[in-house]
N, C-alpha and C. Protein backbone atom coordinates (compact mmCIF):
# COMPACT_ATOMS: atom_id res chain seq x y z
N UNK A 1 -6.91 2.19 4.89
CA UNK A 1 -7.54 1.65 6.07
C UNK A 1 -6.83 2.17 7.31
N UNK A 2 -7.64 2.87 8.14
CA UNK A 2 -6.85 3.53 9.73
C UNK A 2 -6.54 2.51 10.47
N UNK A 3 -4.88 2.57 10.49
CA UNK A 3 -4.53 1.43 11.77
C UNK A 3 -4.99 1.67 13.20
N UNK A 4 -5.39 2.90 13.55
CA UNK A 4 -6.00 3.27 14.04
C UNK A 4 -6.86 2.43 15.25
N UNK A 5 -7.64 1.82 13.83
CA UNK A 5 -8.89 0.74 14.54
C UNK A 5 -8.73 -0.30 15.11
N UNK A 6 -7.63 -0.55 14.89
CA UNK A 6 -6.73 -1.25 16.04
C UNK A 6 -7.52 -1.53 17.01
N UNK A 7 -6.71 -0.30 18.01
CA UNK A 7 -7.51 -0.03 18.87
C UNK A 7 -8.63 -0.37 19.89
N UNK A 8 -9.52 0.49 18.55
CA UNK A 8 -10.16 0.24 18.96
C UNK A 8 -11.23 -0.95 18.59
N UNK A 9 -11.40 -2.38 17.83
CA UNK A 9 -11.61 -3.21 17.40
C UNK A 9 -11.47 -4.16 18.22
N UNK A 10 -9.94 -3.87 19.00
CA UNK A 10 -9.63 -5.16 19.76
C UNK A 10 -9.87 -4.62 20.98
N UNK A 11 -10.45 -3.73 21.32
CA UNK A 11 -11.29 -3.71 22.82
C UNK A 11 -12.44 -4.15 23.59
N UNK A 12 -13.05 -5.10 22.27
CA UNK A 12 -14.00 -5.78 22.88
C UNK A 12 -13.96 -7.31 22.39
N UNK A 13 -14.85 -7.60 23.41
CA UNK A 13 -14.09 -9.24 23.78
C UNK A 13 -14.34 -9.96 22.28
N UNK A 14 -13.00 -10.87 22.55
CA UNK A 14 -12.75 -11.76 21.31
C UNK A 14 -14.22 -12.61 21.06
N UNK A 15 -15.09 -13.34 21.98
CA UNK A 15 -16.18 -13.85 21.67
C UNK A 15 -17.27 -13.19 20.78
N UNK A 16 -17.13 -12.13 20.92
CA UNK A 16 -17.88 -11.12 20.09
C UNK A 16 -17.59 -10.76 18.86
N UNK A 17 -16.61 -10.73 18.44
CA UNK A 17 -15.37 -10.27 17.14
C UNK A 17 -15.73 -11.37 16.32
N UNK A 18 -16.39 -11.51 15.29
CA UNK A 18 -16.74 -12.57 14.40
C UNK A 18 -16.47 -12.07 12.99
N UNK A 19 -16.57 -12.26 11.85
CA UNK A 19 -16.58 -12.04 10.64
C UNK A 19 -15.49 -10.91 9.79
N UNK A 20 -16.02 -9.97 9.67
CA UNK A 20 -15.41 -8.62 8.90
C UNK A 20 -14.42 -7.95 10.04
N UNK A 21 -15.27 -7.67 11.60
CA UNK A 21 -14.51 -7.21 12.66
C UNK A 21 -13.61 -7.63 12.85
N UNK A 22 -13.44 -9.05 13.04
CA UNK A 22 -11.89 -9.79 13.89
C UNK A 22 -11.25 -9.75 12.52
N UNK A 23 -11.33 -10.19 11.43
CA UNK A 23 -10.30 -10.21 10.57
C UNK A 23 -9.80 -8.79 10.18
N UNK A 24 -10.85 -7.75 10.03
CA UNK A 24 -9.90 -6.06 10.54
C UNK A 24 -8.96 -5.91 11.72
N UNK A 25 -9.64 -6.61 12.56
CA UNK A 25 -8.55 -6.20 13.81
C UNK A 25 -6.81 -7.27 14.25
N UNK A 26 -7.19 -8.45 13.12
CA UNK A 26 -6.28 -9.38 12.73
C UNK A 26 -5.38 -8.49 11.67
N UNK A 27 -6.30 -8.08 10.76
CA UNK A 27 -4.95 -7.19 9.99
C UNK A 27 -4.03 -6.02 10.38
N UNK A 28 -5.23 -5.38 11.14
CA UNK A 28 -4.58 -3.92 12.09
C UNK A 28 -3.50 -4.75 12.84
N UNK A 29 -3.47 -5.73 13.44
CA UNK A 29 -2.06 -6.27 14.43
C UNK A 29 -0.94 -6.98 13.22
N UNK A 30 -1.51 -7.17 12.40
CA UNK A 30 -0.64 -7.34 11.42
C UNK A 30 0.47 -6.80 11.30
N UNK A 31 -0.29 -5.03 10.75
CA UNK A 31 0.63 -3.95 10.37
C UNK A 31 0.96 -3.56 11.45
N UNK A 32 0.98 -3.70 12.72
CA UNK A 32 2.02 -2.82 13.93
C UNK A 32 2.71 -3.96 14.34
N UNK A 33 2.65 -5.19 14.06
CA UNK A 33 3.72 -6.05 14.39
C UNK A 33 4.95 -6.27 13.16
N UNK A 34 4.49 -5.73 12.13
CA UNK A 34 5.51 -5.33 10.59
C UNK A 34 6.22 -4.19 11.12
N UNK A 35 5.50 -2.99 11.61
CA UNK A 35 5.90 -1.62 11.75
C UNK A 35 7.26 -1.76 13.11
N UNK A 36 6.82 -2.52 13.90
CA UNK A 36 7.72 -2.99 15.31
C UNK A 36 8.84 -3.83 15.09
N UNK A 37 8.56 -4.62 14.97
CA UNK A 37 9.09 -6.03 14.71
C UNK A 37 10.19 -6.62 13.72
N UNK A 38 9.05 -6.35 12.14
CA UNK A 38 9.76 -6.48 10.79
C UNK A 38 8.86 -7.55 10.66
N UNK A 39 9.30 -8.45 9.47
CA UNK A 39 8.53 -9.60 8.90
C UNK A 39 9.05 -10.47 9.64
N UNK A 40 10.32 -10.68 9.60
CA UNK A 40 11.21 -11.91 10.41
C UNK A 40 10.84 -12.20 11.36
N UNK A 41 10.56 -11.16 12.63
CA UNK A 41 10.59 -10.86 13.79
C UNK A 41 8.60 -11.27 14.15
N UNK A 42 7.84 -11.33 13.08
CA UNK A 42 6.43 -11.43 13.15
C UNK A 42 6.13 -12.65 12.81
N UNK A 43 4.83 -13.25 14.29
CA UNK A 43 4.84 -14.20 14.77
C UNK A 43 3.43 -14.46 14.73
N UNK A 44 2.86 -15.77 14.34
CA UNK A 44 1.30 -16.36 14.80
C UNK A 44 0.83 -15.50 15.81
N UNK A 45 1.55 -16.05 16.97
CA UNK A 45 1.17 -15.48 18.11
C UNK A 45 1.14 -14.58 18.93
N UNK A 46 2.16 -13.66 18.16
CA UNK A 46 2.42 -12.04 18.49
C UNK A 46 0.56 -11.52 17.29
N UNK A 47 0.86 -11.78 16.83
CA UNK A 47 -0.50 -11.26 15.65
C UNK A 47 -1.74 -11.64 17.02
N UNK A 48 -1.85 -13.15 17.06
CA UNK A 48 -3.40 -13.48 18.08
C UNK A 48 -3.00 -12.90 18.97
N UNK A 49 -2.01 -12.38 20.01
CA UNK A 49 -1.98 -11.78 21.21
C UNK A 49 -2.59 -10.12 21.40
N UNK A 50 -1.99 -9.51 20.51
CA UNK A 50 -2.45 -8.10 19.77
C UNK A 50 -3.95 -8.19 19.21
N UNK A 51 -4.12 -8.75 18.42
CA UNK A 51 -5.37 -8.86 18.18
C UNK A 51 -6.43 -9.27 18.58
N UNK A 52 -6.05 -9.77 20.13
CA UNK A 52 -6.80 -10.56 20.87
C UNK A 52 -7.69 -11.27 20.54
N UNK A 53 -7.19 -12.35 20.18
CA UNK A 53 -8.11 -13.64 19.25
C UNK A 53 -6.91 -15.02 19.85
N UNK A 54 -7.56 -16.18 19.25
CA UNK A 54 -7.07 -17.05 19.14
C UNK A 54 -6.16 -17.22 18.01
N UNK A 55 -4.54 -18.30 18.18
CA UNK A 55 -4.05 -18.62 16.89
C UNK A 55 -5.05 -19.45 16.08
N UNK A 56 -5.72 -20.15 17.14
CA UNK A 56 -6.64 -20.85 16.04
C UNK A 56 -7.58 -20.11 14.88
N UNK A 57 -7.99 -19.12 15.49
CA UNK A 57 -8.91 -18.17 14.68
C UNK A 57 -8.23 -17.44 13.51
N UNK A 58 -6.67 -17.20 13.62
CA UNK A 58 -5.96 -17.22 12.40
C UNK A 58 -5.60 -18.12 11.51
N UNK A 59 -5.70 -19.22 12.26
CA UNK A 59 -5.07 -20.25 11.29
C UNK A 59 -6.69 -21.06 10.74
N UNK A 60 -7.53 -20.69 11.00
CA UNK A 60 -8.72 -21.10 9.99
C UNK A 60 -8.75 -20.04 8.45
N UNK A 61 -8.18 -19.42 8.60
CA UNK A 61 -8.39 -18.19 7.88
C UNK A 61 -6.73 -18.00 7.07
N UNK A 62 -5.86 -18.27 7.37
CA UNK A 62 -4.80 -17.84 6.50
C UNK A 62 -3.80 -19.58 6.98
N UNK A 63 -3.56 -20.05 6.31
CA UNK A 63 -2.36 -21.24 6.41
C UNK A 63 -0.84 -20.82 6.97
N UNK A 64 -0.62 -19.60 6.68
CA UNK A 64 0.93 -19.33 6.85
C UNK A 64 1.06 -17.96 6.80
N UNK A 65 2.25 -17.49 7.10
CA UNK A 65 2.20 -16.18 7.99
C UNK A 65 2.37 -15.67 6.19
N UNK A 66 2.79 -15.44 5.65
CA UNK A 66 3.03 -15.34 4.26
C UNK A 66 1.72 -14.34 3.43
N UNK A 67 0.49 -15.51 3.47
CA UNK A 67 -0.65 -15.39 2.96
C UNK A 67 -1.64 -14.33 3.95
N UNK A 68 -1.10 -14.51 5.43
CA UNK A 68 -1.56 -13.29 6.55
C UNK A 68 -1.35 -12.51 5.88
N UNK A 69 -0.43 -11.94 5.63
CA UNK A 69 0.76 -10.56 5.98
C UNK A 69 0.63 -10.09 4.12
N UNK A 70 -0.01 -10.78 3.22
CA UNK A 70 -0.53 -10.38 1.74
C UNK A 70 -1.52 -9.55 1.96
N UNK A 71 -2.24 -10.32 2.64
CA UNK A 71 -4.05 -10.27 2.62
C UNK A 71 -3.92 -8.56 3.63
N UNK A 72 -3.02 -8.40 4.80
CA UNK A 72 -3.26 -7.67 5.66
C UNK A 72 -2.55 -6.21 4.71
N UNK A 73 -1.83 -6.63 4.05
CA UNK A 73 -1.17 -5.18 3.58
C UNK A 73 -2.61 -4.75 2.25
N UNK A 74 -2.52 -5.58 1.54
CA UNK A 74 -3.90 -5.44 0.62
C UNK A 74 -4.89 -4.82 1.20
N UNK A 75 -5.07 -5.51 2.41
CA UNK A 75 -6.45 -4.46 3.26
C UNK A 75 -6.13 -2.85 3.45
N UNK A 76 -5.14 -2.72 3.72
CA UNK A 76 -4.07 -1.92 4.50
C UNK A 76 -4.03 -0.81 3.31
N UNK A 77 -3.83 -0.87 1.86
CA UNK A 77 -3.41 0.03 1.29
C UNK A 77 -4.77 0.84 0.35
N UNK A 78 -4.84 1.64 -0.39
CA UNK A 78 -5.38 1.70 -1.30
C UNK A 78 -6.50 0.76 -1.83
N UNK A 79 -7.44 0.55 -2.06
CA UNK A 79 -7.47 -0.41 -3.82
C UNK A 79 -7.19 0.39 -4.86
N UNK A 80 -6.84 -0.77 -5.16
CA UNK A 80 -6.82 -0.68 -6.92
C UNK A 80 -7.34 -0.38 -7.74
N UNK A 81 -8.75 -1.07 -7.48
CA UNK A 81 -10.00 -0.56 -8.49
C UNK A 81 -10.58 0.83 -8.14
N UNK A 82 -9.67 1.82 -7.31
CA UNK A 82 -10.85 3.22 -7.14
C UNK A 82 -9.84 3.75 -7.94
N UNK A 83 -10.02 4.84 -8.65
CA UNK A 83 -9.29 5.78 -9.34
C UNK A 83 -9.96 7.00 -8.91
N UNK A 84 -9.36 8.01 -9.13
CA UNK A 84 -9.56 9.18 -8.73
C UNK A 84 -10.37 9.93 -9.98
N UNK A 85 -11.01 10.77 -9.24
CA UNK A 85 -11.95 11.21 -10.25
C UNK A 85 -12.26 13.01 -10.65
N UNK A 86 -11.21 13.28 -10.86
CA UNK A 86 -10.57 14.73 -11.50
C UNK A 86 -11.11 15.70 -12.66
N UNK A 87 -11.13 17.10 -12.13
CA UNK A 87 -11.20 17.43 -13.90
C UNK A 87 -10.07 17.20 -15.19
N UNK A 88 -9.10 16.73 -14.44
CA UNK A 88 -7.55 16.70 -14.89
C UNK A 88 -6.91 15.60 -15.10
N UNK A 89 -6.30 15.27 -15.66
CA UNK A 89 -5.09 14.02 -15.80
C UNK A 89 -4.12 14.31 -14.84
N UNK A 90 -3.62 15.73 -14.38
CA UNK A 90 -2.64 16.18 -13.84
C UNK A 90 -3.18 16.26 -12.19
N UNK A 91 -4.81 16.72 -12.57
CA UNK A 91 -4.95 16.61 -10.63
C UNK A 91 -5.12 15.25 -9.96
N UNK A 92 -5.32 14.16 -11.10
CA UNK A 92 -5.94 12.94 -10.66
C UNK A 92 -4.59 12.56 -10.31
N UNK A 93 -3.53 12.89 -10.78
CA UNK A 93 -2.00 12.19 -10.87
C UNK A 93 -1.28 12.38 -9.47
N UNK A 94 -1.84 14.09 -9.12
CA UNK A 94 -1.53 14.21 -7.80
C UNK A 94 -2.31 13.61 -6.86
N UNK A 95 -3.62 13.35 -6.72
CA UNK A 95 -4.45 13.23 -6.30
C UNK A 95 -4.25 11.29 -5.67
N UNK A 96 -3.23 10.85 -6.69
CA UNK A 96 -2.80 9.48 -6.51
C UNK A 96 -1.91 9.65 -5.72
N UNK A 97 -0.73 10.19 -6.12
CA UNK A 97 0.59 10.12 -5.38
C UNK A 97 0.45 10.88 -3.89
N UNK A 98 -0.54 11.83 -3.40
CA UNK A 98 -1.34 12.32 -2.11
C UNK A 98 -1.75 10.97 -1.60
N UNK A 99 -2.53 10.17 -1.88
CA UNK A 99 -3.20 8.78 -1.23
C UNK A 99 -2.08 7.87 -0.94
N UNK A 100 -0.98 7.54 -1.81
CA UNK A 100 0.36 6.92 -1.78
C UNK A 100 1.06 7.41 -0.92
N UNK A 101 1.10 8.55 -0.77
CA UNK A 101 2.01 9.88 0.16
C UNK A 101 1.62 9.07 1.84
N UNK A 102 0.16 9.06 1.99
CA UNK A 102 -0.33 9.95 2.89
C UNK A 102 -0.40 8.13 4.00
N UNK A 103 -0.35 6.94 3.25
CA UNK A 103 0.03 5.87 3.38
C UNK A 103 1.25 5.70 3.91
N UNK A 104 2.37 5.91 3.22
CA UNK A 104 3.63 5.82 3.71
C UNK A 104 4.15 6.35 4.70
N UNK A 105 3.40 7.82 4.95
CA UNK A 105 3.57 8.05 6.37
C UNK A 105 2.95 7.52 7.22
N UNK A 106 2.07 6.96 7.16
CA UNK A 106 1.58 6.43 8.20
C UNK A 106 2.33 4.89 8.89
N UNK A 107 1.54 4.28 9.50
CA UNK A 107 2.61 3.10 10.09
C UNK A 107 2.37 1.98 9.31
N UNK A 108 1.40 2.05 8.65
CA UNK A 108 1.44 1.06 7.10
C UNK A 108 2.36 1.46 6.39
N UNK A 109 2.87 2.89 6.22
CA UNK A 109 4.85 3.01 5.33
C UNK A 109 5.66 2.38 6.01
N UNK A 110 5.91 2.41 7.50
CA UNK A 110 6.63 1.28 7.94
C UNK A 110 6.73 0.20 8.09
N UNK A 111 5.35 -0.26 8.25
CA UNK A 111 5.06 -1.67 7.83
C UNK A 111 5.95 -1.75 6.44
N UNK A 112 5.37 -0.95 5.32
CA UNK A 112 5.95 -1.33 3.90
C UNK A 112 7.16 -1.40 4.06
N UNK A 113 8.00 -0.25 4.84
CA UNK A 113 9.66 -0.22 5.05
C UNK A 113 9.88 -1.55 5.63
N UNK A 114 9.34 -2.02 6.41
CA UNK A 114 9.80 -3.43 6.71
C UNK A 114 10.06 -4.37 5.78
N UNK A 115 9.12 -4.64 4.90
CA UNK A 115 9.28 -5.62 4.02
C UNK A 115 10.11 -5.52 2.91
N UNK A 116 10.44 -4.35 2.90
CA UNK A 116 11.34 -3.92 1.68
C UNK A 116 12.94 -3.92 1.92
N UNK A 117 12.98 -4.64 3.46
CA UNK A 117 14.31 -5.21 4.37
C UNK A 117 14.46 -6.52 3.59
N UNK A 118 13.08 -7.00 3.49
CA UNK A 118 13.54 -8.37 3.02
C UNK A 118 13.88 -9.27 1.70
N UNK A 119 13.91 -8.26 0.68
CA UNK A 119 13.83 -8.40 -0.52
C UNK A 119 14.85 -9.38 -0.50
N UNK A 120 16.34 -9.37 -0.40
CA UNK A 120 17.22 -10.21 -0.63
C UNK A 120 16.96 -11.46 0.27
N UNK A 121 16.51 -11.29 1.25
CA UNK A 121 16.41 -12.68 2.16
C UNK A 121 15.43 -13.50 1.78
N UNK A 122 14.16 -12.67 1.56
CA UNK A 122 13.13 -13.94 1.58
C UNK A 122 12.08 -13.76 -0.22
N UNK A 123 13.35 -14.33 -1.43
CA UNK A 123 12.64 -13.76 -2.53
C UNK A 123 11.49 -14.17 -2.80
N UNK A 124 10.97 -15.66 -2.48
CA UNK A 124 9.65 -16.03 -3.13
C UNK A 124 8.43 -15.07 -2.46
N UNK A 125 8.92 -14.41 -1.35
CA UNK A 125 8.13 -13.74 -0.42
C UNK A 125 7.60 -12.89 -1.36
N UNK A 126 8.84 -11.89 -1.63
CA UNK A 126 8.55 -10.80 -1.98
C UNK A 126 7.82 -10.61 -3.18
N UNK A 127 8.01 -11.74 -4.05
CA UNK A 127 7.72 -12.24 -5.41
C UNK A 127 5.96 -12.23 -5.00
N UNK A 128 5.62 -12.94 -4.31
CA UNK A 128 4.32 -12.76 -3.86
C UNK A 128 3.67 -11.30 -3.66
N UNK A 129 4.56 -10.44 -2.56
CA UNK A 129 4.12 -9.42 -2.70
C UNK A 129 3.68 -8.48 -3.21
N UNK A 130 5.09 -8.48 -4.31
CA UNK A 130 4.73 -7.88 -5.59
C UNK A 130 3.37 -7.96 -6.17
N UNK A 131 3.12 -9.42 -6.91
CA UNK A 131 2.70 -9.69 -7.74
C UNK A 131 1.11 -9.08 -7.06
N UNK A 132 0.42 -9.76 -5.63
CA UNK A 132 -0.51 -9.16 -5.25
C UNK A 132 -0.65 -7.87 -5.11
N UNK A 133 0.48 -7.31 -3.87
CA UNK A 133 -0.17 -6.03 -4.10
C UNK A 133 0.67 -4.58 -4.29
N UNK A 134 1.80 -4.91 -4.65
CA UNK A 134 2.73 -3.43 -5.60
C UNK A 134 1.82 -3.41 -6.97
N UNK A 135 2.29 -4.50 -7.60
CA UNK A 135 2.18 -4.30 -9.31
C UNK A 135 0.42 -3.58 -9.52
N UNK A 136 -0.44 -4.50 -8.81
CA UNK A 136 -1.84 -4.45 -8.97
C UNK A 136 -1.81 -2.22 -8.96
N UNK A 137 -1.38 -2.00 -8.16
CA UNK A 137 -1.43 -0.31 -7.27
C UNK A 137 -0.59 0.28 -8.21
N UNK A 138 0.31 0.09 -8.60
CA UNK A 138 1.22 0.50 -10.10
C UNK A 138 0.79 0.55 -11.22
N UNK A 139 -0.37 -0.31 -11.15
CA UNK A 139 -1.26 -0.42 -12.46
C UNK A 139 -2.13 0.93 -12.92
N UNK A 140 -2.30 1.30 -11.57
CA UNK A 140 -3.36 2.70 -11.63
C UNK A 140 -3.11 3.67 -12.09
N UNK A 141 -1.85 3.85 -12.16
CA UNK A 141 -1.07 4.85 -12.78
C UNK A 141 -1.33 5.04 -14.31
N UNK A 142 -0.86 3.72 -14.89
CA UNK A 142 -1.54 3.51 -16.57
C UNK A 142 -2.63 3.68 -16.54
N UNK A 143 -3.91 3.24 -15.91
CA UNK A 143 -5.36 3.18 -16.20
C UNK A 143 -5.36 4.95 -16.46
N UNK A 144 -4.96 5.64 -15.17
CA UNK A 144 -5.21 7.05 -15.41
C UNK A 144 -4.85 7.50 -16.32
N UNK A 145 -3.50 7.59 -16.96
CA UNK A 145 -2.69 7.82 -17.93
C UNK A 145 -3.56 7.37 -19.20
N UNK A 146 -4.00 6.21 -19.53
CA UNK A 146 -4.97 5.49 -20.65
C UNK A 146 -5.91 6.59 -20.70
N UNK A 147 -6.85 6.69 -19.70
CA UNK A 147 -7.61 7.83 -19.60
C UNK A 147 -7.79 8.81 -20.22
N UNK A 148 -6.46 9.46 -19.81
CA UNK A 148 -6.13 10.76 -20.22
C UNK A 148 -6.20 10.99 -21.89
N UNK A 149 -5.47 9.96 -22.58
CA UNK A 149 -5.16 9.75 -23.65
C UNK A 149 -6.91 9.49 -24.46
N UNK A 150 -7.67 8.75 -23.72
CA UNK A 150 -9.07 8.84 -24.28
C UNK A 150 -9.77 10.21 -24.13
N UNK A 151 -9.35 10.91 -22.98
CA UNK A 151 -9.92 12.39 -23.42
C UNK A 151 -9.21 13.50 -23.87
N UNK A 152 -8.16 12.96 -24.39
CA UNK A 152 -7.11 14.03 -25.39
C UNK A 152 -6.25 14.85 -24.94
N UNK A 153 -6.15 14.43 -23.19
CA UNK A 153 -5.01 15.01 -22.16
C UNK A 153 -3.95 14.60 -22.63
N UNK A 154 -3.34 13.19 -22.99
CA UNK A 154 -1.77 12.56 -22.89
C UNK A 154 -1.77 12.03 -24.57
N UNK A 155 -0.45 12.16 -24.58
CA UNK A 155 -0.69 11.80 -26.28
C UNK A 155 -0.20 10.74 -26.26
N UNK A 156 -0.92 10.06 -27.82
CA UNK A 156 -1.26 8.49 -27.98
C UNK A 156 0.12 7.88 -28.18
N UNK A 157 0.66 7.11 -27.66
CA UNK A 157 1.61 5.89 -27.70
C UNK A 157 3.05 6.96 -26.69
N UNK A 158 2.45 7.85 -26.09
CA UNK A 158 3.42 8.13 -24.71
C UNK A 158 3.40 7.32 -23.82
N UNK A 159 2.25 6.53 -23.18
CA UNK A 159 2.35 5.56 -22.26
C UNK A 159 2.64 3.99 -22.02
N UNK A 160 3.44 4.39 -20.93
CA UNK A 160 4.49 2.80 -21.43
C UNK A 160 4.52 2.90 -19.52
N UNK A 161 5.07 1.52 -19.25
CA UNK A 161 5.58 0.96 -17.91
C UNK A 161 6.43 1.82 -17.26
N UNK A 162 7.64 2.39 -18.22
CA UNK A 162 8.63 3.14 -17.40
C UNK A 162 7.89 4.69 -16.51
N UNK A 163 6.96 4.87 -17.93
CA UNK A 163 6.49 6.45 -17.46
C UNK A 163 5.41 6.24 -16.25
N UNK A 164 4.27 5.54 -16.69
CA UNK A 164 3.62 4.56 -15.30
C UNK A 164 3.95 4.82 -14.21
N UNK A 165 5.65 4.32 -13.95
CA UNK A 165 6.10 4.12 -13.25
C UNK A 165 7.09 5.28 -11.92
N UNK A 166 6.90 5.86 -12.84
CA UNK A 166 7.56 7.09 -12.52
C UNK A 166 7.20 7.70 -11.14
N UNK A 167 5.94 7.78 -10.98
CA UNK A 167 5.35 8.37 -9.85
C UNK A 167 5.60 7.48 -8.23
N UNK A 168 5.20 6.27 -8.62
CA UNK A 168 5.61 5.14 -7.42
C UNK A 168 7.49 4.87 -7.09
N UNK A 169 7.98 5.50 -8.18
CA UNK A 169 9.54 5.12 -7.97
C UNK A 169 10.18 6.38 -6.99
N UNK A 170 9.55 7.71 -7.47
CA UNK A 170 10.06 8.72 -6.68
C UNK A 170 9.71 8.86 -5.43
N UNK A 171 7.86 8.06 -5.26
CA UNK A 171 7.78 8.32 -3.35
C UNK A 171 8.64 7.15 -2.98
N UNK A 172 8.94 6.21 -3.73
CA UNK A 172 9.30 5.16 -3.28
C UNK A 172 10.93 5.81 -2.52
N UNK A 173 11.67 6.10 -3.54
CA UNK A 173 13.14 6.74 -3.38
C UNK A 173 13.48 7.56 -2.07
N UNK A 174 12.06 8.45 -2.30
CA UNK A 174 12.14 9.59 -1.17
C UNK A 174 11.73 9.07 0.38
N UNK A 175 10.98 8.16 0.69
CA UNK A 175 10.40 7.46 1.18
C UNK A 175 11.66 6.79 1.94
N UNK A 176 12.50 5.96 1.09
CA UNK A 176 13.39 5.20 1.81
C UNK A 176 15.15 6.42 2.20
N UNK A 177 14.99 7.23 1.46
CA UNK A 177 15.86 8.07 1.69
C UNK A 177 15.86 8.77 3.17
N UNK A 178 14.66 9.54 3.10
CA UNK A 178 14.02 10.02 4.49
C UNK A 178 12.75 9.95 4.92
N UNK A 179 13.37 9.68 6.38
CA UNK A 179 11.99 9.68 7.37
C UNK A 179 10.65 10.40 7.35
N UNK A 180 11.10 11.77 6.82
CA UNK A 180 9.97 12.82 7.35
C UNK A 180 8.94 12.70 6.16
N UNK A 181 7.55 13.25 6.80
CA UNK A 181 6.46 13.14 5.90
C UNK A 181 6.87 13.68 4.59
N UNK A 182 6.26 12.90 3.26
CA UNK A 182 6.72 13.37 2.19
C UNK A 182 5.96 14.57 2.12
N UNK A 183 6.28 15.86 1.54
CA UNK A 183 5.96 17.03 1.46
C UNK A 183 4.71 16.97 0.17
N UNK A 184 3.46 17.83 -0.12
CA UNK A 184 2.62 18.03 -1.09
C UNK A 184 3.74 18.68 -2.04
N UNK A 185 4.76 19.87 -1.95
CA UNK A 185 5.43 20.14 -3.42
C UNK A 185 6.13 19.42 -4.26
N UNK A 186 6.94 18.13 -3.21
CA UNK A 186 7.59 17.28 -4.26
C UNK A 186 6.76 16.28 -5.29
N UNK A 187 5.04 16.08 -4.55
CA UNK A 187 4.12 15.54 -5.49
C UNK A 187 3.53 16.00 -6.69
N UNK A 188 3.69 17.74 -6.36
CA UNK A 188 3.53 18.23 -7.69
C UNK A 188 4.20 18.21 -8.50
N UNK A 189 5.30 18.76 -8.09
CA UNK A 189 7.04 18.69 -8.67
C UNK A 189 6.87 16.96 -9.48
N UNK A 190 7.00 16.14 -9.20
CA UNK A 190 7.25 14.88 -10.09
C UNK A 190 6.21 15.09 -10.81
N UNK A 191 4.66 15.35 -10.56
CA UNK A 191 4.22 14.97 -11.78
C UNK A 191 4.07 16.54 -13.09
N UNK A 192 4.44 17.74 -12.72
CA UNK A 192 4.77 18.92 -13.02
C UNK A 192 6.18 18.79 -14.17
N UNK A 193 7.21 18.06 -13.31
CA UNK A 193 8.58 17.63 -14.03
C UNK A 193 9.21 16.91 -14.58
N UNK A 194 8.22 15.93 -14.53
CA UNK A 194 8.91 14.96 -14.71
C UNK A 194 8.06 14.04 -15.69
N UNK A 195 6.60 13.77 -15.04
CA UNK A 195 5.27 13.39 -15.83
C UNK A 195 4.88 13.44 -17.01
N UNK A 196 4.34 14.77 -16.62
CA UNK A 196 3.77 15.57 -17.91
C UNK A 196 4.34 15.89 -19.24
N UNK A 197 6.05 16.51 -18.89
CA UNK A 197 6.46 16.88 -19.93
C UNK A 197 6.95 15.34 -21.11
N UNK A 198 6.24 14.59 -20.10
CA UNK A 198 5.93 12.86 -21.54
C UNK A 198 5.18 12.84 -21.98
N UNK A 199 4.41 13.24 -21.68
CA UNK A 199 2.65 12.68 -21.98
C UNK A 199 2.19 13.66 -23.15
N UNK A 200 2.39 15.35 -22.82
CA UNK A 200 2.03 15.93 -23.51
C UNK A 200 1.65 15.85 -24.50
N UNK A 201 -0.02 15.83 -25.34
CA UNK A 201 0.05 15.93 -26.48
C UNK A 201 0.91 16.74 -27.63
């Protein structure tokens, strides 16, 4: 989802902003008050001020900044349910970790870098987070991988959680290591080096 729309969403008057619109443009202030701020630092009313709405108009809609800031990254990332649709096991693999890539640079990765400040401080938080929306996006990895194995790309009982996992741990690593956009060769490179030579039938 382009934070982008920001923007332009909240340029026209809040009386107008009803349904699908204001709650896009509630999430877009979401993620630049995560990206600015941090979680700690993000407020009811920093969110309605940015988003030019009422707190009331948030607080019909989410109880606590908690259940906001779920719902807004969920909007914010991927789904879950699209998979990529490849001649390959290997292009779909890149083809994931490109959409993951291309996220993290953007100011939804900092948003994410924010929250990943708070792991030790605020665990039930994060516990939430997880559970909604890391694990759900981690999942995709196996579905593809399952896939593969139904059309005779990955061989049968190679796929497990760790290998799954593999792909989300390295942007993850690289991601928090350095700033700069993650590069397209290191996406091939992991699933080229690291991937494949598991799966292989």
């Amino acid at each position: 989802m382009a934070v982008e729309a920001l923007h332009t969403g909240s340029s026209a008057a809040p009386s107008r902003r009803r349904g699908k619109v204001l709650e896009q443009a509630i999430f877009d202030a979401v993620v630049e008050q995560l990206a600015t701020v941090g979680y700690a630092g993000l407020t009811m009313d920093a969110v309605a001020a940015t988003a030019r709405t009422s707190k009331a108009a948030i607080y019909r809609r989410w109880s606590n900044k908690a259940e906001l800031v779920v719902d807004a990254l969920d909007n914010a990332l991927p789904s879950p349910d699209e998979l990529p649709e490849r001649d390959s096991v290997r292009e779909e693999l890149i083809e994931l970790l490109r959409e993951k890539a291309d996220v993290l640079n953007s100011q939804v990765g900092r948003a994410v870098q924010s929250l990943l400040a708070e792991i030790d401080r605020d665990r039930p938080f994060m516990r939430l987070v997880d559970e909604r929306v890391f694990a759900p996006r981690q999942d995709v990895f196996r579905r593809i991988l399952e896939r593969g194995v139904a059309r005779g790309e990955v061989r049968k009982g190679s796929v497990s959680p760790l290998v799954a996992g593999i792909g989300p741990a390295m942007l993850v690593q690289r991601f928090l290591g350095d700033p700069s956009p993650v590069p397209h060769d290191l996406l091939v490179a992991v699933v080229d080096d690291l991937i494949l030579p598991l799966i292989r039938p």
